[in-house]
Protein backbone atom coordinates (compact mmCIF):
# COMPACT_ATOMS: atom_id res chain seq x y z
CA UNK A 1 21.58 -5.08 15.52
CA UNK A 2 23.49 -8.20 16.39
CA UNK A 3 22.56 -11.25 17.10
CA UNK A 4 23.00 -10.43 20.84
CA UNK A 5 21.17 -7.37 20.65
CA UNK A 6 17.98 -9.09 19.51
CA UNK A 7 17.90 -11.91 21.71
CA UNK A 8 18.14 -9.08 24.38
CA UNK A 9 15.45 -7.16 22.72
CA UNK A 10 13.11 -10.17 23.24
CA UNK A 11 13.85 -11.01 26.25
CA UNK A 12 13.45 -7.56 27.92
CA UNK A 13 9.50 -7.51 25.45
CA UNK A 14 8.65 -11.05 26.88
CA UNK A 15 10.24 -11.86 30.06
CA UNK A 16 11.82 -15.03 28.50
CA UNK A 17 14.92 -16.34 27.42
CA UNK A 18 15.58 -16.26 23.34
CA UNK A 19 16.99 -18.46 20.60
CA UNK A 20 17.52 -18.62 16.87
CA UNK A 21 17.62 -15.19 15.47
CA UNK A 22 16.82 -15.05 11.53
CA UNK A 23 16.56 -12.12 9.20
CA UNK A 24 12.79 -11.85 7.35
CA UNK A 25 13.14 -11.04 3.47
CA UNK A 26 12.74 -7.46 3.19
CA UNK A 27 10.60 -5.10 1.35
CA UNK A 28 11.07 -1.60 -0.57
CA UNK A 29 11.48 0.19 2.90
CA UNK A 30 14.74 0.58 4.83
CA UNK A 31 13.19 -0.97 8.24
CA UNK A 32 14.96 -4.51 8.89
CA UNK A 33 12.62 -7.60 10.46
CA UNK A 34 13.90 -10.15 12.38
CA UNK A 35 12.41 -13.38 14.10
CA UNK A 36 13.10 -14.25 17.34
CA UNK A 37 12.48 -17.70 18.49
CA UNK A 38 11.56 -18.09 21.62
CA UNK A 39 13.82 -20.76 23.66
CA UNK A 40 9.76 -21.55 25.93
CA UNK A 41 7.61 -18.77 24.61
CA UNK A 42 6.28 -17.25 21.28
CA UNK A 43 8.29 -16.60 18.40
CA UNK A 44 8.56 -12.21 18.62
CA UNK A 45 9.52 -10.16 15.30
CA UNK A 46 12.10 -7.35 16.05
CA UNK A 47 11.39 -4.56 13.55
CA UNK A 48 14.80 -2.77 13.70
CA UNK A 49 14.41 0.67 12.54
CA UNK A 50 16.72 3.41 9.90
CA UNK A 51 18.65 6.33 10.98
CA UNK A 52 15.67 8.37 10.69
CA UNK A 53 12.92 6.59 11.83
CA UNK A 54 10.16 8.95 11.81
CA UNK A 55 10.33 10.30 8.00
CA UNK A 56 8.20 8.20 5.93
CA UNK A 57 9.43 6.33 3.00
CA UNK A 58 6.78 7.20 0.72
CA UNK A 59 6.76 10.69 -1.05
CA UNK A 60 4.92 13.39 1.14
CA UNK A 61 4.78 17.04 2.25
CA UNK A 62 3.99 16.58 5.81
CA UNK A 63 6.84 17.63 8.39
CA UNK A 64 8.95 15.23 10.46
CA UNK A 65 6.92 13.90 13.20
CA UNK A 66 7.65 13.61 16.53
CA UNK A 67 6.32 10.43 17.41
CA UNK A 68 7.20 6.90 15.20
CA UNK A 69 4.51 6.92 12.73
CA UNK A 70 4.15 3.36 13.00
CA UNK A 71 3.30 3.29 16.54
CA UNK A 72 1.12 6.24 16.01
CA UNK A 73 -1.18 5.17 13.75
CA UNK A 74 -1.13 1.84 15.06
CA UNK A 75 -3.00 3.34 18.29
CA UNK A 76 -5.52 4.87 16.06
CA UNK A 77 -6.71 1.53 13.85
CA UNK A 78 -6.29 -0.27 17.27
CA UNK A 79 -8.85 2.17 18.57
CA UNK A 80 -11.04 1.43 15.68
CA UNK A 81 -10.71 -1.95 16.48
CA UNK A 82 -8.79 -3.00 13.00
CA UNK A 83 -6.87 -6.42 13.63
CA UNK A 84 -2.84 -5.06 13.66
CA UNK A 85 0.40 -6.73 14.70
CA UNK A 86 0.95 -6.85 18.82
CA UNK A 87 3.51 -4.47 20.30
CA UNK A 88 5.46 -6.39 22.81
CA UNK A 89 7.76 -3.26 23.20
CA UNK A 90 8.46 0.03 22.03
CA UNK A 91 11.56 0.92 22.16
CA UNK A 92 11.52 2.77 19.24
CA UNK A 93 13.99 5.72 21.23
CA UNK A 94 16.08 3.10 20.83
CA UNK A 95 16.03 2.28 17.88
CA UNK A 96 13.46 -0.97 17.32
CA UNK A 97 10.20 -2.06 18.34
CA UNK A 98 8.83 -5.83 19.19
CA UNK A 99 6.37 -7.50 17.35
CA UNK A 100 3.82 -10.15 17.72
CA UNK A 101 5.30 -12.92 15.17
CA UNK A 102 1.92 -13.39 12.61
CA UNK A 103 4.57 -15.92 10.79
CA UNK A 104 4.76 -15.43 6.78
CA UNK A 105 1.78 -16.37 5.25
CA UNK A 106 0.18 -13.54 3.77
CA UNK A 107 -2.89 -13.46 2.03
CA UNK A 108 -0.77 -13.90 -1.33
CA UNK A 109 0.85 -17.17 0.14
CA UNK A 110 -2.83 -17.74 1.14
CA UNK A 111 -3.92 -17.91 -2.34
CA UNK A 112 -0.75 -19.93 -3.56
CA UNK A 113 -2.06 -22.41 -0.95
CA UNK A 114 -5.24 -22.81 -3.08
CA UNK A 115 -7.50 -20.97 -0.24
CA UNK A 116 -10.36 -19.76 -1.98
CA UNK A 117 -9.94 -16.24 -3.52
CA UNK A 118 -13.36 -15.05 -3.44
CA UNK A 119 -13.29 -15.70 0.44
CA UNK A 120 -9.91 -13.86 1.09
CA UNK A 121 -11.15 -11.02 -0.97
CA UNK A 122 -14.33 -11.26 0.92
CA UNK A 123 -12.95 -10.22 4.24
CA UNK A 124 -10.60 -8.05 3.07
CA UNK A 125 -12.95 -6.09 1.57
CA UNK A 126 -14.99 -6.07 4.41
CA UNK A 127 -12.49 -5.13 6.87
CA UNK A 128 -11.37 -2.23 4.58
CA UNK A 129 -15.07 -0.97 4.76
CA UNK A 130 -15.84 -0.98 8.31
CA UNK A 131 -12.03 0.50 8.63
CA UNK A 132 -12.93 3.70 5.92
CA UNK A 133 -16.61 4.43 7.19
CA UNK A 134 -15.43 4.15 11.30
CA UNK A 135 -12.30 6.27 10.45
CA UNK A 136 -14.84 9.02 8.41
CA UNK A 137 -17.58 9.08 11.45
CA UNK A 138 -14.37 9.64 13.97
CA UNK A 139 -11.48 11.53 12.94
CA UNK A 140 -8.55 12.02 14.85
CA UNK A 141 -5.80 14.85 14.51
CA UNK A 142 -3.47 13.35 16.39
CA UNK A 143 -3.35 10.71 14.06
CA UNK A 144 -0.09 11.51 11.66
CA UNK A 145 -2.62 10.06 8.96
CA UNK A 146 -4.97 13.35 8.97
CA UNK A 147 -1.84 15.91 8.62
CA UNK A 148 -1.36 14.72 5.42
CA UNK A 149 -2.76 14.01 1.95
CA UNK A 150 -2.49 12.97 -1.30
CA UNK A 151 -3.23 16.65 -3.01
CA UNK A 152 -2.68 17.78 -6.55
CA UNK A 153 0.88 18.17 -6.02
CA UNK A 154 1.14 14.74 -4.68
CA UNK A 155 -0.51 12.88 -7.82
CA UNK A 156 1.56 15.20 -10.06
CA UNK A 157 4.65 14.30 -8.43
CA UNK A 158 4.04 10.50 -8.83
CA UNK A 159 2.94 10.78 -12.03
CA UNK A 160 6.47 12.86 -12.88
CA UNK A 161 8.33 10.19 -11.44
CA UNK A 162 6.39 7.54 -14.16
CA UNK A 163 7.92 9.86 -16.98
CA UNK A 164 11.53 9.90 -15.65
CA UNK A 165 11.57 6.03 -14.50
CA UNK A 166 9.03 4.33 -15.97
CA UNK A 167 9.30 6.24 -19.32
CA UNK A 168 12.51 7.67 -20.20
CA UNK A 169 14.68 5.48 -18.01
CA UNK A 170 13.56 2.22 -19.52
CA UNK A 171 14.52 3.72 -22.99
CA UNK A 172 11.69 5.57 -24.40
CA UNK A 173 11.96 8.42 -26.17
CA UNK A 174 8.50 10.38 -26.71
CA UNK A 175 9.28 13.88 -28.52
CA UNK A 176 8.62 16.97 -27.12
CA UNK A 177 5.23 17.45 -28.29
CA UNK A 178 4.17 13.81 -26.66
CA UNK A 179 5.48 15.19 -23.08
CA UNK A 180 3.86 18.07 -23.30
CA UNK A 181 0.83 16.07 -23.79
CA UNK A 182 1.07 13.68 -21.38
CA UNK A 183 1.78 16.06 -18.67
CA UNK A 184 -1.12 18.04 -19.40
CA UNK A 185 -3.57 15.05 -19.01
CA UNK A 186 -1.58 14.13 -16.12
CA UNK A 187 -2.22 17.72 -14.40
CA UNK A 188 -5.52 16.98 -15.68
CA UNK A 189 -6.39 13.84 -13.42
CA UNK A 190 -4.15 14.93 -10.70
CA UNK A 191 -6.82 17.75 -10.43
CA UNK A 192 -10.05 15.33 -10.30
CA UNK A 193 -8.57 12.67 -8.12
CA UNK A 194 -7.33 15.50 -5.39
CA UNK A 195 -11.01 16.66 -5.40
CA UNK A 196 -12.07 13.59 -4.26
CA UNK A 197 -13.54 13.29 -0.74
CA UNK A 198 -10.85 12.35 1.57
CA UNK A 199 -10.25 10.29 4.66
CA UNK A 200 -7.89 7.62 6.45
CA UNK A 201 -6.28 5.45 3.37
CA UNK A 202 -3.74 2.90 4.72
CA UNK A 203 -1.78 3.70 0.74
CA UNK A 204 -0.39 0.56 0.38
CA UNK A 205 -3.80 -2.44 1.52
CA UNK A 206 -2.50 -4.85 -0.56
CA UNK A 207 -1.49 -8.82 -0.50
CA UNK A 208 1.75 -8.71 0.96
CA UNK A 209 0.44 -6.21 4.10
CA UNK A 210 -2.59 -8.83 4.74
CA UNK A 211 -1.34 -11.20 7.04
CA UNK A 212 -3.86 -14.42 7.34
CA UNK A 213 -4.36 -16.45 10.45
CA UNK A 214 -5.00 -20.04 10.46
CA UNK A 215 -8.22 -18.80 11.92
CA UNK A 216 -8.90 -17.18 8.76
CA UNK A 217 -8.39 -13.73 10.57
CA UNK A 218 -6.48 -11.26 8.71
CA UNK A 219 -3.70 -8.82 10.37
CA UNK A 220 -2.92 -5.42 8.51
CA UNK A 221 0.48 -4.36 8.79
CA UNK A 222 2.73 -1.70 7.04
CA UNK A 223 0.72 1.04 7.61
CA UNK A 224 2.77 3.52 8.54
CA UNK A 225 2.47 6.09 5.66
CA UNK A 226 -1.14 6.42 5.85
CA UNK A 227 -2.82 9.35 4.87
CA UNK A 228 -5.94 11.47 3.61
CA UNK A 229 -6.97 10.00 0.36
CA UNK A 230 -10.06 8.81 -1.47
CA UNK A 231 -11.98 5.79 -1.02
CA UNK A 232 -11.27 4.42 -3.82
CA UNK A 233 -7.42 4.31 -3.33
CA UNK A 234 -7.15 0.88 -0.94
CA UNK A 235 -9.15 -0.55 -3.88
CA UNK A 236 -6.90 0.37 -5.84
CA UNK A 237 -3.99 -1.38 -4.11
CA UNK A 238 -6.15 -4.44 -3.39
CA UNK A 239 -7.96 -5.46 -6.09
CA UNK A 240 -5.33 -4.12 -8.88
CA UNK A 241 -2.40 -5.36 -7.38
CA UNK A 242 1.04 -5.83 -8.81
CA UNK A 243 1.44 -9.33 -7.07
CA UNK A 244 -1.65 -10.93 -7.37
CA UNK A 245 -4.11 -10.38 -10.68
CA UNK A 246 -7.63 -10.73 -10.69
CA UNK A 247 -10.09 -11.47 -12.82
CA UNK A 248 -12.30 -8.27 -13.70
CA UNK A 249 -15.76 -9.92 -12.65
CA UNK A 250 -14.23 -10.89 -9.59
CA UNK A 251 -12.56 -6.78 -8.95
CA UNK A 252 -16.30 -5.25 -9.96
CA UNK A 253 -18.06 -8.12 -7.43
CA UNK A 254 -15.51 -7.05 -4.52
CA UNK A 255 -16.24 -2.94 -5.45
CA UNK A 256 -20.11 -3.64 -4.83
CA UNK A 257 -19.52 -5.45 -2.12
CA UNK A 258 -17.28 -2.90 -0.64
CA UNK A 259 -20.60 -0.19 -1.49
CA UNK A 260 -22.48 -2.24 0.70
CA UNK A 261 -20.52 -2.90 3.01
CA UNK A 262 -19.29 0.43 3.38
CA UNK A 263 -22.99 1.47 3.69
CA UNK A 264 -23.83 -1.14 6.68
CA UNK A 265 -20.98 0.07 8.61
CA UNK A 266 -22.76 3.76 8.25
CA UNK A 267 -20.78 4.96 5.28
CA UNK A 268 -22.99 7.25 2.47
CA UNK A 269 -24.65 5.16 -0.54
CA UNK A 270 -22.73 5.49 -2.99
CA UNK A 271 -23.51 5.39 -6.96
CA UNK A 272 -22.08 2.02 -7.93
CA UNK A 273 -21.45 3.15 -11.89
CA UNK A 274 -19.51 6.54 -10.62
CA UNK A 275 -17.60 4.91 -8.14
CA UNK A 276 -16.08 2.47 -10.31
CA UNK A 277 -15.45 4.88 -13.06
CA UNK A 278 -13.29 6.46 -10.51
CA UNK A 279 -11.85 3.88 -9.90
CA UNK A 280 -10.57 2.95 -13.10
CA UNK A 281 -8.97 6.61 -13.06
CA UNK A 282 -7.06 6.08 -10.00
CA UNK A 283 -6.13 2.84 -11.12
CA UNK A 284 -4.13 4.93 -14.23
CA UNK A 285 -2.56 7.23 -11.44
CA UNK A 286 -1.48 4.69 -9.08
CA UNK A 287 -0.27 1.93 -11.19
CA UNK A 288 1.40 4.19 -13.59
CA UNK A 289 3.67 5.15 -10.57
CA UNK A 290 3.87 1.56 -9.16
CA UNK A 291 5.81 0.81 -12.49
CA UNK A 292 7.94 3.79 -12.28
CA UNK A 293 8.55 3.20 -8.71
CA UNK A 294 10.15 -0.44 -9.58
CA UNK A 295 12.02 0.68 -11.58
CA UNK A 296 13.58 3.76 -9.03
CA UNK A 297 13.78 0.87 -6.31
CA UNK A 298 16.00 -1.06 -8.96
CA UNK A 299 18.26 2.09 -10.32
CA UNK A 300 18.43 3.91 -6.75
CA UNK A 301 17.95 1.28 -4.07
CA UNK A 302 19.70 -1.69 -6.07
CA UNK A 303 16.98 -3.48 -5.47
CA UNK A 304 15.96 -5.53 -8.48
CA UNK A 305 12.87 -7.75 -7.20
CA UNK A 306 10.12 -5.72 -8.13
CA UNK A 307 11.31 -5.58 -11.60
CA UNK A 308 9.03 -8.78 -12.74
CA UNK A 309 6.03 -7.02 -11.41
CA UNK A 310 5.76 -4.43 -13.70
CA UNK A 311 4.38 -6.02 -16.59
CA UNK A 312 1.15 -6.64 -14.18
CA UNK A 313 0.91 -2.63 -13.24
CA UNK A 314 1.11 -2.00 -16.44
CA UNK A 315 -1.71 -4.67 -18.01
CA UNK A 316 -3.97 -2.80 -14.89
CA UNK A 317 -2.93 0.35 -16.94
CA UNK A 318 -4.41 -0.59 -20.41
CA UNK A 319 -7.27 -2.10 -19.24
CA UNK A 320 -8.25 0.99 -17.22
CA UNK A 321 -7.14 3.66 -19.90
CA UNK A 322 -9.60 1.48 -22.36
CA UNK A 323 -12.05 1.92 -19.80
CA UNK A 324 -11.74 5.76 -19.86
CA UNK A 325 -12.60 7.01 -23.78
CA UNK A 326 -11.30 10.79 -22.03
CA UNK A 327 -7.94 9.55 -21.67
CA UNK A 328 -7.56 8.48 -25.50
CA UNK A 329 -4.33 10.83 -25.90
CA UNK A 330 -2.43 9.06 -22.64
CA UNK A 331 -3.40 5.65 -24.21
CA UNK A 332 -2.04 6.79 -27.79
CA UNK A 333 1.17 8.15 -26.49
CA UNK A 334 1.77 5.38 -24.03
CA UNK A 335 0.96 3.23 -26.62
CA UNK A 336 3.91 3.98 -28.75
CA UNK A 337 6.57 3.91 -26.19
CA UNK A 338 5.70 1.40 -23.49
CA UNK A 339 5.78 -1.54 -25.14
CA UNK A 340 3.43 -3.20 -22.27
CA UNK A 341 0.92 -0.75 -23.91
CA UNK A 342 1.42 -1.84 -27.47
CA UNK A 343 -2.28 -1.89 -28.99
């Protein structure tokens, strides 16, 4: 879109005349932001959509939808009364959609600003649980979210794509023997995460898609590839993420307070010492992939920021596989050829 385009884009959303039009840093997708500045009224981000704007980005089995997923899943957390970015207009048949402006503080600037971490975690955690245990107690299939799922051959898929990018394409060279191993184990856990009780899982709750208010409110955004996954997964992204560490008594505080909190909002009591033990597994699954997927967003999509953040995936990586004495072969192997892993 030009620079006309937009301006006209706001001005049709908000009924007011536009000005300075800049382009927002982009992520790993292929949408393009834009702010808008209002010439008298709010600021309005134009979130200019891809050739085909209703296949998701992400890795998944479902069919084409009809419908934007953004916009349909959108109506669903809106429903549950989750805190997401205001559509001014969808005019996604034409090929964007206008956004309430939440400016660019996210809950990683948030930290950087010296806010305290234990109260950002706090509410995110919080939010996530009343968003899990409202979405559990009322489903909706005409949410895109419930026609799909992360299944066995979803895990084994991402954990493929760790051996060919994060593995062999940074140089490693296990033999034969070492792959077969690893992909058995992998098969292994890809069969005890997909048997996992399921249910809405935004895939990607992490630092970045946390937008905080100066009221302290936060604003989840980016949830367009949501899916059926288990409750442990947002945790996952959250409290092991590749842009912000945490401190492990801080990570096991936030997991019992999600329990409880996930338990006041009407979720099942859950075993505290089981649930975190899962947790540690999915933490393997998904951060194993996070580092292969930098690298395939730096080799494919010539896109070499997320490079710098693999280093952190990988440290969540050891830690967990320590945590897990039935994953000693993955940790051996991984050990000799990753040297993140190094013993």
């Amino acid at each position: 879109m030009n620079e006309a385009q937009l301006q006209a884009a706001y001005e049709s959303a908000l009924g007011q005349p536009a000005a300075e039009v800049t382009r927002l840093p982009g992520g790993a997708g292929n949408r393009i932001y834009w702010r808008v500045c209002g010439l008298t009224g709010p600021n309005a981000v134009v979130m200019e959509l891809p050739a085909d704007p209703v296949q998701s980005e992400e890795v998944s089995k479902d069919h084409a939808p009809v419908e934007l997923p953004f916009i349909n899943i959108h109506r669903y957390l809106t429903r549950l009364g989750v805190r997401v970015p205001i559509i001014y207009l969808d005019a996604s048949e034409d090929g964007f959609v206008v956004l309430e402006d939440l400016t660019d503080r996210t809950l990683e600037v948030a930290l950087k600003e010296g806010v305290d971490a234990r109260q950002l975690y706090s509410r995110a955690i919080d939010q996530l649980a009343k968003l899990r245990a409202h979405a559990e107690r009322d489903p909706d299939e005409t949410c895109l979210a419930w026609r799909r799922a992360f299944d066995y051959d979803l895990y084994h898929w991402e954990f493929e794509h760790f051996i060919e990018y994060g593995l062999l394409a940074r140089g490693a060279l296990p033999t034969d023997a070492e792959l077969q191993t690893l992909r058995r184990e992998f098969a292994r856990i890809s069969l005890m995460l997909s048997q996992a009780p399921r249910g809405f899982t935004h895939r990607d709750y992490q630092s970045r898609n946390l937008m905080v208010l100066p009221s302290g409110e936060q604003v989840v955004i980016d949830f367009q590839d949501a899916l059926q996954g288990p409750r442990q997964y947002d945790l996952v992204a959250l409290l092991r993420d590749s842009y912000v560490e945490l401190e492990r008594p801080l990570v096991e505080e936030m997991l019992r307070r999600y329990l409880s909190a996930f338990a006041r909002e009407g979720g099942p009591h859950l075993h505290a010492d089981e649930f975190i033990a899962f947790f540690d597994l999915l933490t393997v699954q998904r951060k194993l992939k996070d580092a292969g997927r930098f690298v395939f967003i730096d080799r494919v999509k010539k896109n070499p920021s997320f490079l710098p953040h693999i280093p952190a995936s990988l440290r969540y990586v050891k830690e967990a596989l320590a945590r897990r004495p039935d994953l000693r072969e993955i940790r051996e192997i991984l050990a000799k050829h990753v040297p993140e892993l190094h013993a």
